[in-house]
Protein backbone atom coordinates (compact mmCIF):
# COMPACT_ATOMS: atom_id res chain seq x y z
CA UNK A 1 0.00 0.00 0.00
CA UNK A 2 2.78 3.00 0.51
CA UNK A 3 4.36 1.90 -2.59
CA UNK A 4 1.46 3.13 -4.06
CA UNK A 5 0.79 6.08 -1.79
CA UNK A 6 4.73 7.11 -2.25
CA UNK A 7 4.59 6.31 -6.09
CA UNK A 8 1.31 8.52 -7.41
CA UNK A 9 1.99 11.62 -8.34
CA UNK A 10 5.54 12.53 -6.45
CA UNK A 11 6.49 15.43 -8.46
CA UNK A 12 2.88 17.14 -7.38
CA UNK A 13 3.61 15.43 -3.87
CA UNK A 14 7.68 16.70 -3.53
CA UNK A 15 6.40 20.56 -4.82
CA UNK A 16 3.77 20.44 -1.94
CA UNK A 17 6.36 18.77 0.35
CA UNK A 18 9.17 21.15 -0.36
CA UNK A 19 6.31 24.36 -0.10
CA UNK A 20 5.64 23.14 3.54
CA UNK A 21 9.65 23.09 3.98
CA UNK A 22 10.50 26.24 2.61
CA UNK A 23 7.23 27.87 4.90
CA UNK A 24 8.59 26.20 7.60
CA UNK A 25 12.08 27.77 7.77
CA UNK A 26 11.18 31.37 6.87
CA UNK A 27 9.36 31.54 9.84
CA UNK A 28 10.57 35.03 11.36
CA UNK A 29 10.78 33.93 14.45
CA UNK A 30 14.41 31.77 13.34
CA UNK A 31 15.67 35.14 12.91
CA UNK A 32 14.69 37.36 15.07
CA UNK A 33 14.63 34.96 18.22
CA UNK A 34 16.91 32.28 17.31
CA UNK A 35 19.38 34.49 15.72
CA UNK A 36 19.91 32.40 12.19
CA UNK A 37 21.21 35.07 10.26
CA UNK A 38 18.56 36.56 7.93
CA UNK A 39 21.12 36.31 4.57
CA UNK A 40 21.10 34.13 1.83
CA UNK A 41 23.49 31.92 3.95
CA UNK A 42 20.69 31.81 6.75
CA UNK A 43 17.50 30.86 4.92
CA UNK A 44 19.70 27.84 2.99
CA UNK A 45 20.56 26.81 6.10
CA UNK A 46 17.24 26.66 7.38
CA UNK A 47 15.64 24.76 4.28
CA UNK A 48 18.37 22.42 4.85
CA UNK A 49 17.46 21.79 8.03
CA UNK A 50 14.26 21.50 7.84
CA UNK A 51 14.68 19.57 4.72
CA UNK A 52 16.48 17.03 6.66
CA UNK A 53 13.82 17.24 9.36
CA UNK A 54 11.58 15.54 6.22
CA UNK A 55 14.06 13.47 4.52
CA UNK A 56 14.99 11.51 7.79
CA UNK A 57 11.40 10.73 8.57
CA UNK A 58 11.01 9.68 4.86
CA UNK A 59 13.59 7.31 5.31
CA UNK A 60 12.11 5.97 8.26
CA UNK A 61 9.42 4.52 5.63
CA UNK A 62 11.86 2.51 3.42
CA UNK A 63 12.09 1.98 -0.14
CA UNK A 64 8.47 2.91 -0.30
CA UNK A 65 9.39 6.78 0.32
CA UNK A 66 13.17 6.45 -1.41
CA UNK A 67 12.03 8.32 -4.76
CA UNK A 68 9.91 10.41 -3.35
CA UNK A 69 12.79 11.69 -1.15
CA UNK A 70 14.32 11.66 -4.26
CA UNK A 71 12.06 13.93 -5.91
CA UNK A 72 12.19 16.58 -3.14
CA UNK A 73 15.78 16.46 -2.96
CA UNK A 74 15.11 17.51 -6.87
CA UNK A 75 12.34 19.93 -6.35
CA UNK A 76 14.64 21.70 -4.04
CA UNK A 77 17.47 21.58 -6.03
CA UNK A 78 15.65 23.04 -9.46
CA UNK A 79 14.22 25.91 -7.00
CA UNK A 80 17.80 26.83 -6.01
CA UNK A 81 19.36 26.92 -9.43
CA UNK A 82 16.22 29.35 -10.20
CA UNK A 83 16.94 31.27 -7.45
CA UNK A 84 20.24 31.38 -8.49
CA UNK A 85 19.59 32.53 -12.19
CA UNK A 86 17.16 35.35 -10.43
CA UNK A 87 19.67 36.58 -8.30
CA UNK A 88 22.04 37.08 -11.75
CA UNK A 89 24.53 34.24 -10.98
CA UNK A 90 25.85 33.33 -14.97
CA UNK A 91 24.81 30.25 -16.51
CA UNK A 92 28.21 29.21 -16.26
CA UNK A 93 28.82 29.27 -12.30
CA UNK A 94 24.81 28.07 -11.67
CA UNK A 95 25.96 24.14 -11.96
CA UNK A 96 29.07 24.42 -9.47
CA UNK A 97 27.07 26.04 -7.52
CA UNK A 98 24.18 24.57 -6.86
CA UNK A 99 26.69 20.90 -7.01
CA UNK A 100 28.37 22.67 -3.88
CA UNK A 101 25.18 23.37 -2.33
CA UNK A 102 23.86 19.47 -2.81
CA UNK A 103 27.44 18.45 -1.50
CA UNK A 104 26.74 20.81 1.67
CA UNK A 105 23.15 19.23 2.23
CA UNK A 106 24.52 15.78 2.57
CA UNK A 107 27.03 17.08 5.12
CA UNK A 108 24.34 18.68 7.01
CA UNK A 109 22.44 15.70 6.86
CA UNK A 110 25.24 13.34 8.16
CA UNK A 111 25.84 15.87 10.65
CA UNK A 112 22.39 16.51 11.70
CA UNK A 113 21.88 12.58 11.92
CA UNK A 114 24.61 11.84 13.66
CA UNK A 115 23.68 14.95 16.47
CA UNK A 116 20.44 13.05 17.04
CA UNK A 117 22.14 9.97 17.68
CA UNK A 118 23.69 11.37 20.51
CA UNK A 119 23.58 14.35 23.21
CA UNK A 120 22.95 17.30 22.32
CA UNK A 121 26.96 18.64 22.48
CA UNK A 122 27.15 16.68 19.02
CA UNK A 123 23.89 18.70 17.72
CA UNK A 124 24.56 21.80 19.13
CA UNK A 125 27.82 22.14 17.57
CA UNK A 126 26.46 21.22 14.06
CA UNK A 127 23.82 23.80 14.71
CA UNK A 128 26.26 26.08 14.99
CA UNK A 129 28.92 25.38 12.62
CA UNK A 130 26.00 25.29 9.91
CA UNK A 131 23.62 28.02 11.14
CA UNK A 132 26.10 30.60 12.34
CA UNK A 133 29.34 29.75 10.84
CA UNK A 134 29.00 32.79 8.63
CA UNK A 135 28.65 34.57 11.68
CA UNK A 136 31.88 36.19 13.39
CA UNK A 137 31.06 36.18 16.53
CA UNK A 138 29.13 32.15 16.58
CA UNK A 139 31.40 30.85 19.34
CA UNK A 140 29.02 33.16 21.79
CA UNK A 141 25.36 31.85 19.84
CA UNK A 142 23.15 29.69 22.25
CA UNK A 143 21.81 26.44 19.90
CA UNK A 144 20.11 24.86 23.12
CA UNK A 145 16.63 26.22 21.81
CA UNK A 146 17.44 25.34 18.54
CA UNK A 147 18.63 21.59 19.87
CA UNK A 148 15.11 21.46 21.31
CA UNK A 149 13.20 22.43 18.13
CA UNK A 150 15.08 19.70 16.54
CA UNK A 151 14.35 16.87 18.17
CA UNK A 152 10.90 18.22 18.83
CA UNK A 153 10.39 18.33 15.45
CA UNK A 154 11.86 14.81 14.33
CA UNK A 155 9.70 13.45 17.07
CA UNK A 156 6.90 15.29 16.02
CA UNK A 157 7.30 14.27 12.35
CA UNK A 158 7.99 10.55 13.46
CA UNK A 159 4.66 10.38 14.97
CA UNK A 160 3.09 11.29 11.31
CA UNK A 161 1.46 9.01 9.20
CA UNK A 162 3.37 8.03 6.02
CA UNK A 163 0.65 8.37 3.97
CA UNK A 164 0.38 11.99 4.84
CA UNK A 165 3.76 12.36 3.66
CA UNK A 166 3.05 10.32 0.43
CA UNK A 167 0.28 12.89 -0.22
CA UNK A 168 2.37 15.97 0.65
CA UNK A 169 1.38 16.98 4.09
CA UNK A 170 3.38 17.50 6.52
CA UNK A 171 3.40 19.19 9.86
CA UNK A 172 6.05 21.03 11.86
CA UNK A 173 5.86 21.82 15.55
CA UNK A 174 4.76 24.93 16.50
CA UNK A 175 8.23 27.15 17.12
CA UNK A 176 8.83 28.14 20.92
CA UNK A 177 8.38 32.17 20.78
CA UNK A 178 10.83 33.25 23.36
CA UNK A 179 13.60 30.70 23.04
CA UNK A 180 16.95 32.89 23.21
């Protein structure tokens, strides 16, 4: 049954996936409360991590989910060579760019998987080495809230139905307000 729930439609399902994701993370309240720098740098980082946030609890479904992860890891990566191209970057840098941007999703991945795996010392420093490492002054950035949100979220997302996911809904935890 979720191989065909994950397999109708995942291009319509990934868009509607990757909307939710990109909602998610431009939430002010990341950068005004949490501090994520509101730059460029910032709101990647914060689609990454909520992408992640999605893409671990589709793997949690198995091969069912695999090419619809597939597809928003896709969907996300055609939105940020557009963005790219808007934002005047030649045709010619576009492709190593957006390459070095996949390349840094998988290391945020790894590290974000890894940081739930253990305490939060592991996640707090991938927070900030990801979130804030643009940032001069990150050694002095509290992650703690942003540890919480994290975890809150992957738990929050673990308790979701698959098939919502293979229909492209999915639900984030509310954000904490006065977390710094």
């Amino acid at each position: 049954m979720l191989t065909r729930l994950f397999g109708s439609k995942r291009n319509e399902v990934a868009e509607r996936l990757y909307g939710a994701i990109v909602a998610q993370a431009r939430q002010p309240v990341f950068y005004s409360t949490y501090g994520v720098p509101d730059t460029v740098d910032g709101r990647f980082e914060m689609i990454s991590l909520h992408m992640f946030l999605v893409l671990h609890r589709l793997k949690a479904e198995g091969a069912p989910a695999a090419e619809l992860a597939q597809d928003l890891f896709d969907t996300m990566f055609d939105d940020m060579d557009r963005s790219l191209r808007e934002m005047g970057a030649g045709d010619l840098g576009v492709g190593k760019r957006v390459r070095a941007m996949g390349e840094a999703l998988y290391g945020r991945i790894a590290a974000y998987e890894a940081g739930l795996a253990t305490g939060d010392g592991e996640l707090a420093e991938a927070l900030r080495r990801n979130l804030f490492g643009t940032v001069e002054s990150a050694s002095g950035v509290t992650t703690g809230p942003l540890c919480a949100y994290l975890r809150a979220a992957a738990v929050a997302l673990g308790a979701q139905p698959g098939a919502s996911l293979a229909s492209g809904t999915v639900r984030f935890p509310a954000i904490p307000a006065g977390a710094a």
